[in-house]
N, C-alpha and C. Protein backbone atom coordinates (compact mmCIF):
# COMPACT_ATOMS: atom_id res chain seq x y z
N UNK A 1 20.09 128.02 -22.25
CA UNK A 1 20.27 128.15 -20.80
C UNK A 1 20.29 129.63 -20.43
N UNK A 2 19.59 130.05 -19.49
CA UNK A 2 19.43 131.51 -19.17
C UNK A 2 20.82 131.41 -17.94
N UNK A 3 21.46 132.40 -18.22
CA UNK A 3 22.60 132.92 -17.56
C UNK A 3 22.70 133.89 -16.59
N UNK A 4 21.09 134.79 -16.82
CA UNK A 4 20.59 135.94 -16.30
C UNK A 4 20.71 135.26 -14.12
N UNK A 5 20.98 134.23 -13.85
CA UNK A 5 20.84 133.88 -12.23
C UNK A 5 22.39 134.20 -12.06
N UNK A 6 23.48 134.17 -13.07
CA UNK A 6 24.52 134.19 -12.56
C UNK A 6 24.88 136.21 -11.58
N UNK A 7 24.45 136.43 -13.04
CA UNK A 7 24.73 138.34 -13.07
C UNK A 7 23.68 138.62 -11.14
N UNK A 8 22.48 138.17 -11.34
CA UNK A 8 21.89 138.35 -10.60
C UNK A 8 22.15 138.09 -8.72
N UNK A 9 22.95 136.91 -9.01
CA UNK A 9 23.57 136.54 -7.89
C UNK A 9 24.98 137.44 -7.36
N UNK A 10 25.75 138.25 -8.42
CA UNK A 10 26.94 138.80 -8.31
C UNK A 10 26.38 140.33 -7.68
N UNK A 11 25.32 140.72 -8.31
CA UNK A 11 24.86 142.06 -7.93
C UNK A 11 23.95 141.84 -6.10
N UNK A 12 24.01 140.60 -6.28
CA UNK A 12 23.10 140.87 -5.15
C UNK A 12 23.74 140.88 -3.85
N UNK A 13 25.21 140.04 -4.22
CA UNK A 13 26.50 140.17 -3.31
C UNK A 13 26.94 141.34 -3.47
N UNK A 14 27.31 141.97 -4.16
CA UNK A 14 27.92 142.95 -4.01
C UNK A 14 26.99 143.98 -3.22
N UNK A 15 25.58 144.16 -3.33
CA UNK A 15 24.77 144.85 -2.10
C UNK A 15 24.98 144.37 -0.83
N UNK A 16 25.44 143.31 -0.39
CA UNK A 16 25.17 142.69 0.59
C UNK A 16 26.20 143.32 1.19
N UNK A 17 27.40 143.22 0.59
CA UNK A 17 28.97 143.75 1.30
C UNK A 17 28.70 144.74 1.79
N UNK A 18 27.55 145.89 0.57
CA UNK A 18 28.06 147.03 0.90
C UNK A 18 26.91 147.38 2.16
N UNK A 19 26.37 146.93 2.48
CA UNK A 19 25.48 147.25 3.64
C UNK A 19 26.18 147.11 4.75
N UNK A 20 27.36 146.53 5.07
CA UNK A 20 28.17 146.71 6.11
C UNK A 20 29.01 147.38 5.82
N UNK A 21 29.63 148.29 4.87
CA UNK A 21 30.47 149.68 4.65
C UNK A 21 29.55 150.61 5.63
N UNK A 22 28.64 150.76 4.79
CA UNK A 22 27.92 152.39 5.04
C UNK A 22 27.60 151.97 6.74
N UNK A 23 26.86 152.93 7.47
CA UNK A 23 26.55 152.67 8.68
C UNK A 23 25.43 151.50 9.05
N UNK A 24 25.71 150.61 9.76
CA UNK A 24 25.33 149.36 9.76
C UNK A 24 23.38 149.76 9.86
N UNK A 25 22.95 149.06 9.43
CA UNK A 25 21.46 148.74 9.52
C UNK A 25 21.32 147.72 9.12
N UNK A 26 20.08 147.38 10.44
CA UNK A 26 19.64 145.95 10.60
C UNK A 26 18.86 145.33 9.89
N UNK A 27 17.95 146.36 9.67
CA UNK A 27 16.84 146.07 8.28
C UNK A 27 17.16 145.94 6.86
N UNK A 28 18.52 146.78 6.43
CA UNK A 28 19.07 146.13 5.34
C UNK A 28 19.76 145.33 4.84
N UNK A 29 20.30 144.88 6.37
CA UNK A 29 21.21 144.13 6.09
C UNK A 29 20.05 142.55 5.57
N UNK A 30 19.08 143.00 6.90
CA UNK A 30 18.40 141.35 6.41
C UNK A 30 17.61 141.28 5.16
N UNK A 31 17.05 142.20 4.55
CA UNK A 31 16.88 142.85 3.37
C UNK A 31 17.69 141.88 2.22
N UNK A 32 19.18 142.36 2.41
CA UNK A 32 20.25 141.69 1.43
C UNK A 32 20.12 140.46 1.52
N UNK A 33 20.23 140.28 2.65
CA UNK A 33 20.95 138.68 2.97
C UNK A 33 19.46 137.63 2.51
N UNK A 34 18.21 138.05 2.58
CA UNK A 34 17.37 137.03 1.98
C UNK A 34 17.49 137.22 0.63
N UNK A 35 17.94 138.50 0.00
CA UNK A 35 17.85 138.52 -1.84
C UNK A 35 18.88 137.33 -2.67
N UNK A 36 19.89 137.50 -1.55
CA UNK A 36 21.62 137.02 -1.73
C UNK A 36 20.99 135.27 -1.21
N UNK A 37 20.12 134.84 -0.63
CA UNK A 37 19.68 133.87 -0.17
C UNK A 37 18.77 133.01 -1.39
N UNK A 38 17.63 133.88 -1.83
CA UNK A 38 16.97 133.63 -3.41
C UNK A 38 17.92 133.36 -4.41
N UNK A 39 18.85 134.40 -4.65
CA UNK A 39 20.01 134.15 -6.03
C UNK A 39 20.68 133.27 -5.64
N UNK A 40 21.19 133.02 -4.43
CA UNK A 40 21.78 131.82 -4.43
C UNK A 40 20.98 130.16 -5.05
N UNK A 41 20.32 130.12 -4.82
CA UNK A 41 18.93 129.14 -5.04
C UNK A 41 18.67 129.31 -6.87
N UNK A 42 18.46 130.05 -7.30
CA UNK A 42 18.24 130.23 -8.55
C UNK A 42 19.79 129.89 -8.99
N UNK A 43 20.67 130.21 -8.68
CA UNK A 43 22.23 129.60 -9.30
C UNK A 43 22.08 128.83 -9.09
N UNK A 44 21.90 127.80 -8.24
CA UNK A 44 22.33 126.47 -7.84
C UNK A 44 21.66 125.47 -8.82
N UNK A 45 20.08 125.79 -9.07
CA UNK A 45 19.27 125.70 -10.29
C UNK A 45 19.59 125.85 -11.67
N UNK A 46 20.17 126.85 -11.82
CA UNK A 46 20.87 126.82 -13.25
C UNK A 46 22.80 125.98 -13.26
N UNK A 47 23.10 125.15 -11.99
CA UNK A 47 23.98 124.67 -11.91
C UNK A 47 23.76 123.09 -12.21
N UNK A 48 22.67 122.90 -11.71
CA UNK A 48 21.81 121.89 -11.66
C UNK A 48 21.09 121.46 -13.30
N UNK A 49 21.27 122.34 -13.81
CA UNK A 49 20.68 122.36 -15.43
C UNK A 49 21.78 122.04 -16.24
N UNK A 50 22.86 122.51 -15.76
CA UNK A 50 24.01 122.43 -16.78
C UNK A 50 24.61 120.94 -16.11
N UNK A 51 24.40 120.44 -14.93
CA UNK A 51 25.20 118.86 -15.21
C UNK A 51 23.79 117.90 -16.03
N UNK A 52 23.26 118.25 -16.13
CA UNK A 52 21.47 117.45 -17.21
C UNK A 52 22.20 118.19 -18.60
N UNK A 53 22.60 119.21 -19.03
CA UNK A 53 22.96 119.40 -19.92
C UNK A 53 23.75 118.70 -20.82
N UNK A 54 24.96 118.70 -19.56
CA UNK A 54 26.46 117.80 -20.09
C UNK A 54 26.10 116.25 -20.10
N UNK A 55 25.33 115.86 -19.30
CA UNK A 55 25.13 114.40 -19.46
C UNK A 55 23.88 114.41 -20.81
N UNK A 56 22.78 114.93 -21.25
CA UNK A 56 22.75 114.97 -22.26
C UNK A 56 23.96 114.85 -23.93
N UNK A 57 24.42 115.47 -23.19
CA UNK A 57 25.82 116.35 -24.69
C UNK A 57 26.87 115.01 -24.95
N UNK A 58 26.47 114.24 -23.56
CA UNK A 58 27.33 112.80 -23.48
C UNK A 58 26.87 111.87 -24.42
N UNK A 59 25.69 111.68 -23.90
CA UNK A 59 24.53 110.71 -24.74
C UNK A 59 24.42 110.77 -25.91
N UNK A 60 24.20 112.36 -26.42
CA UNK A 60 24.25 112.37 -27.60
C UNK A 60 25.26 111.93 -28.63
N UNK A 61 26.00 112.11 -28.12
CA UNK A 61 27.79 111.70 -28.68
C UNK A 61 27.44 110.35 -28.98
N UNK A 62 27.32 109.82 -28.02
CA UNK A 62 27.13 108.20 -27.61
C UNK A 62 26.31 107.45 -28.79
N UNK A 63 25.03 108.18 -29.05
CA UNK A 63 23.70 108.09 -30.38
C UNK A 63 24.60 108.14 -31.42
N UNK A 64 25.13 109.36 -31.90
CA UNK A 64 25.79 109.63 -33.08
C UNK A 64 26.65 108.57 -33.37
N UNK A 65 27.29 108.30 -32.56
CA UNK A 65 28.83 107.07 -32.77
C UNK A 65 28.12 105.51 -33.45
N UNK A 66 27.19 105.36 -32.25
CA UNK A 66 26.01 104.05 -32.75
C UNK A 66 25.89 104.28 -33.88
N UNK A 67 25.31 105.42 -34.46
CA UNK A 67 24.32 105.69 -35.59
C UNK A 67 25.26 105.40 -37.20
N UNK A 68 26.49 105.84 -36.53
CA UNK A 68 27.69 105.71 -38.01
C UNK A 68 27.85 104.80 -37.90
N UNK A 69 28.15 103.94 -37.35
CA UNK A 69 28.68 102.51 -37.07
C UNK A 69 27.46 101.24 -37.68
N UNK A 70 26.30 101.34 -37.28
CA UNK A 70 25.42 101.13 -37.89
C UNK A 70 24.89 100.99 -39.09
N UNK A 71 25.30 102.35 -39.77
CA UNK A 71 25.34 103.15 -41.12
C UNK A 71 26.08 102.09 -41.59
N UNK A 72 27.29 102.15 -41.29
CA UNK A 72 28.05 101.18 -42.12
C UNK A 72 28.40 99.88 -42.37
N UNK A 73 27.64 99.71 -41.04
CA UNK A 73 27.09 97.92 -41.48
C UNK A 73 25.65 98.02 -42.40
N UNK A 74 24.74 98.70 -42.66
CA UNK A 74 23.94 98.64 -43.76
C UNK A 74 24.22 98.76 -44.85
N UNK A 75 25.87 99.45 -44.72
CA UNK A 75 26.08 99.62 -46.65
C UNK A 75 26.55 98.59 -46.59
N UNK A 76 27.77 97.72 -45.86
CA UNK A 76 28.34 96.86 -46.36
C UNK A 76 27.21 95.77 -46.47
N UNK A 77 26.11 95.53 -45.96
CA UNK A 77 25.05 94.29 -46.02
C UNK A 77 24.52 94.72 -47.27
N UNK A 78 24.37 96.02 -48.19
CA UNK A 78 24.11 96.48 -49.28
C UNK A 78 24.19 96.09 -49.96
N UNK A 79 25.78 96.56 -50.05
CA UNK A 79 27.12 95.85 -50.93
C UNK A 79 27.24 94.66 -51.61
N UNK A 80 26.90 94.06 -50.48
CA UNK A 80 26.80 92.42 -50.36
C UNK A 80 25.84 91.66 -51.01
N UNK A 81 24.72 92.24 -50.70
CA UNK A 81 23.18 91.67 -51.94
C UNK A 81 23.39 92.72 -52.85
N UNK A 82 24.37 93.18 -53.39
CA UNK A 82 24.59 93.92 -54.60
C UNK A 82 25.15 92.69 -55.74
N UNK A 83 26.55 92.69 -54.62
CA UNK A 83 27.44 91.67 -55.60
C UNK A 83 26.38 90.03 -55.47
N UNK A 84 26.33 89.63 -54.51
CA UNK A 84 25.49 88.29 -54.49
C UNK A 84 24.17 88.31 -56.00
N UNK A 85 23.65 89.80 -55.95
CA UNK A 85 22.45 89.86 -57.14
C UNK A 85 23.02 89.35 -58.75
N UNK A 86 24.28 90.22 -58.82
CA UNK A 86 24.94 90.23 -59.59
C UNK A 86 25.77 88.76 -60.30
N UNK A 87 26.36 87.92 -58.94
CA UNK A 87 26.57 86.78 -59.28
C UNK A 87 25.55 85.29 -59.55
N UNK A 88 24.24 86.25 -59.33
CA UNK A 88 22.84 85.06 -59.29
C UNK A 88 22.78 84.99 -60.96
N UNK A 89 23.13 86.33 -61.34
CA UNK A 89 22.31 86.81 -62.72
C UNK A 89 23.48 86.44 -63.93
N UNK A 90 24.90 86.45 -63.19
CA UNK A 90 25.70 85.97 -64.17
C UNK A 90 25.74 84.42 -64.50
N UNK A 91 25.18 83.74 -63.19
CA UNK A 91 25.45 82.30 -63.27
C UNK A 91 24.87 81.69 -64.20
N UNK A 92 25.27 80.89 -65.17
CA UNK A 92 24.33 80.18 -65.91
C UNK A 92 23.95 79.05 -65.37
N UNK A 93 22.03 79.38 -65.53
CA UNK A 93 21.53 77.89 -65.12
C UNK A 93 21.24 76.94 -65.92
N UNK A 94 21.45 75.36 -65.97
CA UNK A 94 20.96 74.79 -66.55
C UNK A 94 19.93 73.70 -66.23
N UNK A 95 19.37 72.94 -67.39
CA UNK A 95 18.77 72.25 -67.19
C UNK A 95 18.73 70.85 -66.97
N UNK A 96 20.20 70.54 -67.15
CA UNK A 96 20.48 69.19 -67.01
C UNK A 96 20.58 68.56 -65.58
N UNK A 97 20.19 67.23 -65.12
CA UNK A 97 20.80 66.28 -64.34
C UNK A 97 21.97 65.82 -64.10
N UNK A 98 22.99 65.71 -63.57
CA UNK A 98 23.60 65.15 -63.05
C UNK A 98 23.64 64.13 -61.95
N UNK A 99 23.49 62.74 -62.61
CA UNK A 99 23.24 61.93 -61.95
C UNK A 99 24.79 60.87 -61.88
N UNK A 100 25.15 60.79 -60.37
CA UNK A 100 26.08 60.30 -60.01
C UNK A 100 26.66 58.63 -61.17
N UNK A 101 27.81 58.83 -61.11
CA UNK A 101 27.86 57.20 -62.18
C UNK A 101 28.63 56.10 -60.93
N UNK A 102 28.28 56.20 -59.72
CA UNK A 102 28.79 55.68 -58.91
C UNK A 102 28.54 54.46 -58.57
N UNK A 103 29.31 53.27 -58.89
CA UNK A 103 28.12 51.95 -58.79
C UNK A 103 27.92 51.20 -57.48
N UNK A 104 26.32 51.04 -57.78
CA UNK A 104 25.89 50.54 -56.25
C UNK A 104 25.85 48.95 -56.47
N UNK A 105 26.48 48.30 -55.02
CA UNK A 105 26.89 46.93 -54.93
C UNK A 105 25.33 46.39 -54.74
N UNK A 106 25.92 44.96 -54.86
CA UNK A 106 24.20 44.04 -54.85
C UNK A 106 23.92 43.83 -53.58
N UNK A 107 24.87 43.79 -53.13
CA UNK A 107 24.38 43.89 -51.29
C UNK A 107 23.48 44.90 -50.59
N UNK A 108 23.83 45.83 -51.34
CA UNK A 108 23.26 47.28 -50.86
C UNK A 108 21.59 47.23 -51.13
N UNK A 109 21.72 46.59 -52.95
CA UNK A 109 19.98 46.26 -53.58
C UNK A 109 19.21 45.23 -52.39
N UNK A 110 20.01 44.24 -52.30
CA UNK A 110 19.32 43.13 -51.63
C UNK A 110 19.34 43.62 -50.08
N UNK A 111 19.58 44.21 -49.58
CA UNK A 111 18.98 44.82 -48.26
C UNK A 111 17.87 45.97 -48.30
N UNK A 112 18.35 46.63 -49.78
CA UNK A 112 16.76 47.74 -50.13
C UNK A 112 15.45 46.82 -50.21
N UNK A 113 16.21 45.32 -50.99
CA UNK A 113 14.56 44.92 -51.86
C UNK A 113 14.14 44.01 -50.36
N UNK A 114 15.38 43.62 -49.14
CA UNK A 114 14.45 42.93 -48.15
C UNK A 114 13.59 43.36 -47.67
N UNK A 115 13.81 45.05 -47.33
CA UNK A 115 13.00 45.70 -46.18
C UNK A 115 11.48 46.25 -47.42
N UNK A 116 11.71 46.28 -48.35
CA UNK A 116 10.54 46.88 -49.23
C UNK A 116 8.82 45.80 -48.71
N UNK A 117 7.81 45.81 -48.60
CA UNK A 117 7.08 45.57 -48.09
C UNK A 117 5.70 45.53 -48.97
N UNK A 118 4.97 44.42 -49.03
CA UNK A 118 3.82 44.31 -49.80
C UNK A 118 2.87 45.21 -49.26
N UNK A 119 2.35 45.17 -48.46
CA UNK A 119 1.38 46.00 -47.25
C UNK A 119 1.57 47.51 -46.85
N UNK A 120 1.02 48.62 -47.03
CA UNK A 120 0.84 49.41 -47.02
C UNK A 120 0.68 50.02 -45.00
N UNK A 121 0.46 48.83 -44.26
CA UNK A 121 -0.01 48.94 -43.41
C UNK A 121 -0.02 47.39 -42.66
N UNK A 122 0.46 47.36 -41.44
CA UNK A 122 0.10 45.87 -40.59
C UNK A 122 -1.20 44.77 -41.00
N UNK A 123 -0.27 43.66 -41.68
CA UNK A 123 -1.90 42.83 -41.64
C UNK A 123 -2.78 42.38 -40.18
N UNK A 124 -3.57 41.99 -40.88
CA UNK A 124 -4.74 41.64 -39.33
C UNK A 124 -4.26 40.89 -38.68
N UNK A 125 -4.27 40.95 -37.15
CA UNK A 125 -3.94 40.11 -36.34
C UNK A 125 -2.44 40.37 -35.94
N UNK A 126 -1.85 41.53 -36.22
CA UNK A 126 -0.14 41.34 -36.49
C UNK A 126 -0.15 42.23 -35.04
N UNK A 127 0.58 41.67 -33.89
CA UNK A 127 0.56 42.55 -32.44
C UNK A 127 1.58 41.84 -32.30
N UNK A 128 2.90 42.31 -32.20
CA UNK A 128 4.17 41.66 -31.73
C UNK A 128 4.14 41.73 -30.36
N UNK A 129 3.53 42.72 -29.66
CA UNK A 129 3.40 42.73 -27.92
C UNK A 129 3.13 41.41 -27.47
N UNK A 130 2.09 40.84 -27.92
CA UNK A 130 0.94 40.24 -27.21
C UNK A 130 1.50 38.65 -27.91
N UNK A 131 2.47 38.25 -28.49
CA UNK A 131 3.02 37.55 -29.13
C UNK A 131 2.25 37.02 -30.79
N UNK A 132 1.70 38.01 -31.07
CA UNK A 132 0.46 37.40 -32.57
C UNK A 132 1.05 38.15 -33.88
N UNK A 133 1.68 37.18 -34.58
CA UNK A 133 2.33 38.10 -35.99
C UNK A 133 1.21 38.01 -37.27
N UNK A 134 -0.01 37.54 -36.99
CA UNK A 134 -1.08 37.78 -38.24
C UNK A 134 -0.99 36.36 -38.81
N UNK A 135 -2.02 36.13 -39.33
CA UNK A 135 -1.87 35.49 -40.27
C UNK A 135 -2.00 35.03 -42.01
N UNK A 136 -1.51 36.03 -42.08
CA UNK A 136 -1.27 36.36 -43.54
C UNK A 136 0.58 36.24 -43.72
N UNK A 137 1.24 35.66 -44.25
CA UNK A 137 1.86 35.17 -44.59
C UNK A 137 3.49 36.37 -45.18
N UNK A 138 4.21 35.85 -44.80
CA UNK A 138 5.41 37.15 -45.26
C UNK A 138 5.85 37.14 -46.77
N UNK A 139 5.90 38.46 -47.21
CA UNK A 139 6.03 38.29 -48.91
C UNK A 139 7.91 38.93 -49.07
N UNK A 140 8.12 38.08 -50.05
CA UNK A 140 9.57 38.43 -50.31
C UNK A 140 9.78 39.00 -51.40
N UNK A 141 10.35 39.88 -51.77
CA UNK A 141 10.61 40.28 -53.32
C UNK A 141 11.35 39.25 -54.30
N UNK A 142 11.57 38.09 -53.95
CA UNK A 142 12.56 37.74 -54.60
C UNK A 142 11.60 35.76 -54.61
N UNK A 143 12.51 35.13 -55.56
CA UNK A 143 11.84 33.71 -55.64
C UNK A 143 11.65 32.87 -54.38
N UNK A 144 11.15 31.63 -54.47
CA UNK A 144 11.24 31.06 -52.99
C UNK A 144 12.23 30.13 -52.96
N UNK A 145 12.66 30.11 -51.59
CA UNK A 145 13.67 28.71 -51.56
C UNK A 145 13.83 27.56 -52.30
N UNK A 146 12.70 26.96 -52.10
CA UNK A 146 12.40 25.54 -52.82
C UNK A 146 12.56 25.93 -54.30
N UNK A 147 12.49 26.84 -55.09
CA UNK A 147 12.15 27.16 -56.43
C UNK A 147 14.10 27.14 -57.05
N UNK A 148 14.63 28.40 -55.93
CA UNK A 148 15.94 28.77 -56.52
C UNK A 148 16.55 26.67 -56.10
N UNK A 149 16.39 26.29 -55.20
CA UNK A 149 17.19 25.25 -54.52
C UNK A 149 17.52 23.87 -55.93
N UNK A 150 15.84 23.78 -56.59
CA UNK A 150 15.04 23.41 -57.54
C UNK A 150 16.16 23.34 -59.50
N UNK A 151 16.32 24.58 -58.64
CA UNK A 151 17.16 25.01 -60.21
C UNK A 151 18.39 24.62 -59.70
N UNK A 152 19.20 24.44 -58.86
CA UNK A 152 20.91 24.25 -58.06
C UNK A 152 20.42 22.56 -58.39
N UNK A 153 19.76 21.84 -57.82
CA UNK A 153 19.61 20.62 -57.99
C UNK A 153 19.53 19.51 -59.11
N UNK A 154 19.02 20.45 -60.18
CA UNK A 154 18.79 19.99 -61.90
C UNK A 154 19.95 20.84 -62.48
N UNK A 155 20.60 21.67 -62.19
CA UNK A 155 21.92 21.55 -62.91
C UNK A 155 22.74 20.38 -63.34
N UNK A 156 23.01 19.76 -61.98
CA UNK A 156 23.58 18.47 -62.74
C UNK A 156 23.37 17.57 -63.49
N UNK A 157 21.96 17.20 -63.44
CA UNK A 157 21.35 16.31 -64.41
C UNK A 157 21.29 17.37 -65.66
N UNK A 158 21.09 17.98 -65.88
CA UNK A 158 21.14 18.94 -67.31
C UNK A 158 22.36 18.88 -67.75
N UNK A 159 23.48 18.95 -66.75
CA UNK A 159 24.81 18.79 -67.61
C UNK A 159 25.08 17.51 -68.24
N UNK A 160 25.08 16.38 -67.62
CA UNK A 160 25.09 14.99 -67.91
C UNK A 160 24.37 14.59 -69.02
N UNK A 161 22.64 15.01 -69.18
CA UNK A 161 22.13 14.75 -70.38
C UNK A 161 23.25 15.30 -71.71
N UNK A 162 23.46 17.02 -71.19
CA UNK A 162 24.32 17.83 -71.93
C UNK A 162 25.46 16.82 -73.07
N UNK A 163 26.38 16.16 -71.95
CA UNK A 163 27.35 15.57 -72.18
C UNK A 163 26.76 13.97 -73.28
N UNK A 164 25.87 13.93 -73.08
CA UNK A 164 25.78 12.50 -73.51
C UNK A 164 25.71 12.90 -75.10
N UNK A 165 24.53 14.37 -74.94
CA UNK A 165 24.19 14.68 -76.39
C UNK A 165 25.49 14.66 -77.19
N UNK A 166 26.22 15.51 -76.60
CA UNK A 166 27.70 15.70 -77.39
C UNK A 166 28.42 14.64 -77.89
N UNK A 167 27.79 13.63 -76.94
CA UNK A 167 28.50 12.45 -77.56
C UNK A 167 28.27 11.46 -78.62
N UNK A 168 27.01 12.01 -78.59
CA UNK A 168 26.19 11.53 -79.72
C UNK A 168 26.42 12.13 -80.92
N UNK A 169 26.45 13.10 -80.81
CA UNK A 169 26.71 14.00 -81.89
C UNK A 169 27.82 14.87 -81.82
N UNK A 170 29.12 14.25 -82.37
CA UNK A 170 30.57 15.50 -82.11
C UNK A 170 30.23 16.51 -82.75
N UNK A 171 30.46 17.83 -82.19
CA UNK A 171 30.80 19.07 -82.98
C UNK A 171 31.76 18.63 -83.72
N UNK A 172 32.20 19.66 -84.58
CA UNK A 172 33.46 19.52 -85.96
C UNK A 172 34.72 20.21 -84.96
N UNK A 173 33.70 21.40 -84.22
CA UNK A 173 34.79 22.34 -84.07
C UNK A 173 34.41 22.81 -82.92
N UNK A 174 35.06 22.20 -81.39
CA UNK A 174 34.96 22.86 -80.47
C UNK A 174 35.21 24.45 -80.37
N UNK A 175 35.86 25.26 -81.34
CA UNK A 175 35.89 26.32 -80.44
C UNK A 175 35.19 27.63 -81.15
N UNK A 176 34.33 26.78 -81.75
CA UNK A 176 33.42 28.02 -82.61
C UNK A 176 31.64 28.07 -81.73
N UNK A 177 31.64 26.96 -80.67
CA UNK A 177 30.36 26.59 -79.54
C UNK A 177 29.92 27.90 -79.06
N UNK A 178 28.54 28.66 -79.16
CA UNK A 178 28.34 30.13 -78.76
C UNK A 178 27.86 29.48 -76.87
N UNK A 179 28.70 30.33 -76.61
CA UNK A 179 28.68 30.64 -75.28
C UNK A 179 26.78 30.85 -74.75
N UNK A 180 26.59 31.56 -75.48
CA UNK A 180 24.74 31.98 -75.00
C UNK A 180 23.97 30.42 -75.46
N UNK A 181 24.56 29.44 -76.28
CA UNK A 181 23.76 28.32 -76.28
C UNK A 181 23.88 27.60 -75.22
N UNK A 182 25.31 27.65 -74.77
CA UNK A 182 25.83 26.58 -73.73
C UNK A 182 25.22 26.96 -72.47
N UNK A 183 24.70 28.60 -72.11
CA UNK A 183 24.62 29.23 -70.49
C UNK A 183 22.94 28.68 -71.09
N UNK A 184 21.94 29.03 -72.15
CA UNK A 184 20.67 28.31 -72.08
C UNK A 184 20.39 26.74 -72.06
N UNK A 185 21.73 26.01 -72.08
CA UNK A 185 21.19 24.49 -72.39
C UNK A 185 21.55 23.87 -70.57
N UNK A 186 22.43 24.78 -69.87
CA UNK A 186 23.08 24.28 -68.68
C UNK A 186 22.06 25.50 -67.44
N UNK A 187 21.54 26.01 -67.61
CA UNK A 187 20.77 26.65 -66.62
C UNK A 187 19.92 26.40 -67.40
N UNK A 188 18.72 25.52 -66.34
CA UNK A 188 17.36 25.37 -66.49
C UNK A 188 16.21 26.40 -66.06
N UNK A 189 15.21 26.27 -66.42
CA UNK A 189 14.62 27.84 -66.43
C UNK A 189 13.87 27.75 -64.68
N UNK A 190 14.11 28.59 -64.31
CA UNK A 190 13.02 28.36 -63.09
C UNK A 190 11.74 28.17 -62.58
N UNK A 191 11.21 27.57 -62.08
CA UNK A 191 9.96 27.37 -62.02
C UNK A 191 8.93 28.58 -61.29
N UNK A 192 8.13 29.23 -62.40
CA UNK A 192 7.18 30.46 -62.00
C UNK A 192 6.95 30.08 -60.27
N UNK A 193 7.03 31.14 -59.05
CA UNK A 193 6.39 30.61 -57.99
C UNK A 193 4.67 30.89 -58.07
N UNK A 194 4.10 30.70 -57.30
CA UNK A 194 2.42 30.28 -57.60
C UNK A 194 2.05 31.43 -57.26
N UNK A 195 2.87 32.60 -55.61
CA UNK A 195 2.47 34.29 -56.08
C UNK A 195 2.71 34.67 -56.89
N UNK A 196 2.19 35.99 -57.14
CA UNK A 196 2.93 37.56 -58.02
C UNK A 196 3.93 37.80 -57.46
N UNK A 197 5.63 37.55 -58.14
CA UNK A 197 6.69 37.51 -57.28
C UNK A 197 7.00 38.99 -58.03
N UNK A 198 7.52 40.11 -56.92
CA UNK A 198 7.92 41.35 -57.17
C UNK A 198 9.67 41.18 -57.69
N UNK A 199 9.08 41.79 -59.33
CA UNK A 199 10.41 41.80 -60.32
C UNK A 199 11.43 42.93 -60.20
N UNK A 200 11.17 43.81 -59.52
CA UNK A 200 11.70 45.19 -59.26
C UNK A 200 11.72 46.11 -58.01
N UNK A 201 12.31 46.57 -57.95
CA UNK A 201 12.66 47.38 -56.88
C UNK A 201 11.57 48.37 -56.70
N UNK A 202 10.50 49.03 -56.94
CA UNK A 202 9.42 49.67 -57.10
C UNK A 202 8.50 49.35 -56.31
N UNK A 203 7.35 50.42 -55.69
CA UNK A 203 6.91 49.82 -54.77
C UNK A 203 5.37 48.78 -55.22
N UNK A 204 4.85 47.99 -54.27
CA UNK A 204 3.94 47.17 -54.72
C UNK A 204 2.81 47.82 -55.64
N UNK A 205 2.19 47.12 -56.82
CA UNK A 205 0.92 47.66 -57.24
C UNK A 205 0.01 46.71 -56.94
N UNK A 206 -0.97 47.14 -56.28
CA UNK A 206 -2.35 46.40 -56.14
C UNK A 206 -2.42 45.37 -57.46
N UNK A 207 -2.38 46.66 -58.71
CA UNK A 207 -2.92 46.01 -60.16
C UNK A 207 -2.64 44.18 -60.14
N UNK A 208 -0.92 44.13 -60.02
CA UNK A 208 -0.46 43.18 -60.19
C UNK A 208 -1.55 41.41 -59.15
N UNK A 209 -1.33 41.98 -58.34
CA UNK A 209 -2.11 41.17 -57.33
C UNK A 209 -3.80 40.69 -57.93
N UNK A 210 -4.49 41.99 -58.83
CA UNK A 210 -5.41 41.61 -59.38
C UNK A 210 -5.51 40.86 -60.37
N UNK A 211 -4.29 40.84 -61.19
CA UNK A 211 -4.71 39.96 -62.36
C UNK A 211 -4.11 38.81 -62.45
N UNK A 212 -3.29 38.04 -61.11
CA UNK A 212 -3.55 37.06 -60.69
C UNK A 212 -4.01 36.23 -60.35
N UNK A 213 -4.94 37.10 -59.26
CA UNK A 213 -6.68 36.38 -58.65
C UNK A 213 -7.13 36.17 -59.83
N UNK A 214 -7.08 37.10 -60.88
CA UNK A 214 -8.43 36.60 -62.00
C UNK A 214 -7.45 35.75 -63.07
């Protein structure tokens, strides 16, 4: 900042005074009074520089304060993927599974295996809007009515034959009878249904469907 308007303005007053000491003249006086008129103007200018100065000198303050503050949220985010690197590299990884031993109820299966679906895609004709469900036929994962009903119905007669045999022929020793003969002679086997009935929870294979047809 040039300072040189201040000095300049003091000297130019002090001429001004003194032109009314000495014997008055008109021409110097107006002489002074426009010089004292300029320096005034040039001070006011370098007054005018110094509040742009100080509000600069503000700002800057203002930058600096940001700038540390800043600073030190980058070290601590540093810091941080320092130790985080550090605890990646200590961790041991392995390769095993952990698979839950939590047991799932049959209710839970038999609502998975209802919604599971032969068809990849709507058979022909299937528009529930328009009231038309196709006609191709609904596939179940599981046996058919008549088949399971089939086997509930010949239980009893299987037991009764059961009983007669026994009577025909006493064991020595009721309590030596293996349990796995008695559950194969009293459950009759079920009768194959005439589809490819889906044995598993897995989704459909074409394959299966083919080597039926043939």
């Amino acid at each position: 900042m040039n300072c040189s308007a201040f000095d300049t303005l003091a000297t130019t007053a002090t001429a001004f005074c003194n032109s009314f000491v000495n014997p008055p003249n008109p021409t110097l006086i107006l002489t002074q009074t426009i010089k004292l008129l300029e320096a005034n103007a040039a001070f006011q200018q370098l007054l005018d520089q110094l509040a742009i100065h100080q509000r600069n000198i503000i700002r800057i303050k203002t930058l600096i304060d940001e700038t540390s503050a800043l600073n030190q949220q980058i070290d601590k985010s540093l810091h941080y993927l320092l130790n985080s690197r550090q605890r990646l590299h200590q961790t041991n990884l392995s390769d095993k599974t952990f698979l839950s031993a939590e047991k799932i109820p049959h209710t839970m299966l038999l609502d998975y295996a209802a919604k599971i679906s032969k068809y990849s895609s709507a058979p022909d004709g299937y528009n529930p809007a328009k009231g038309l469900y196709g006609t191709t036929p609904a596939y179940f994962p599981w046996p058919p009515e008549d088949a399971m009903r089939k086997g509930v119905l010949m239980a009893p007669q299987v037991e009764s034959n059961l009983s007669k045999k026994t009577k025909s022929s006493p064991i020595k020793n009721d309590m030596h009878i293996n349990d796995s003969d008695l559950i194969t002679q009293i459950t009759p086997p079920l009768k194959s249904p005439e589809t490819n009935v889906f044995m598993g929870l897995d989704l459909y294979d074409p394959k299966d469907q083919n080597e039926s047809n043939n």
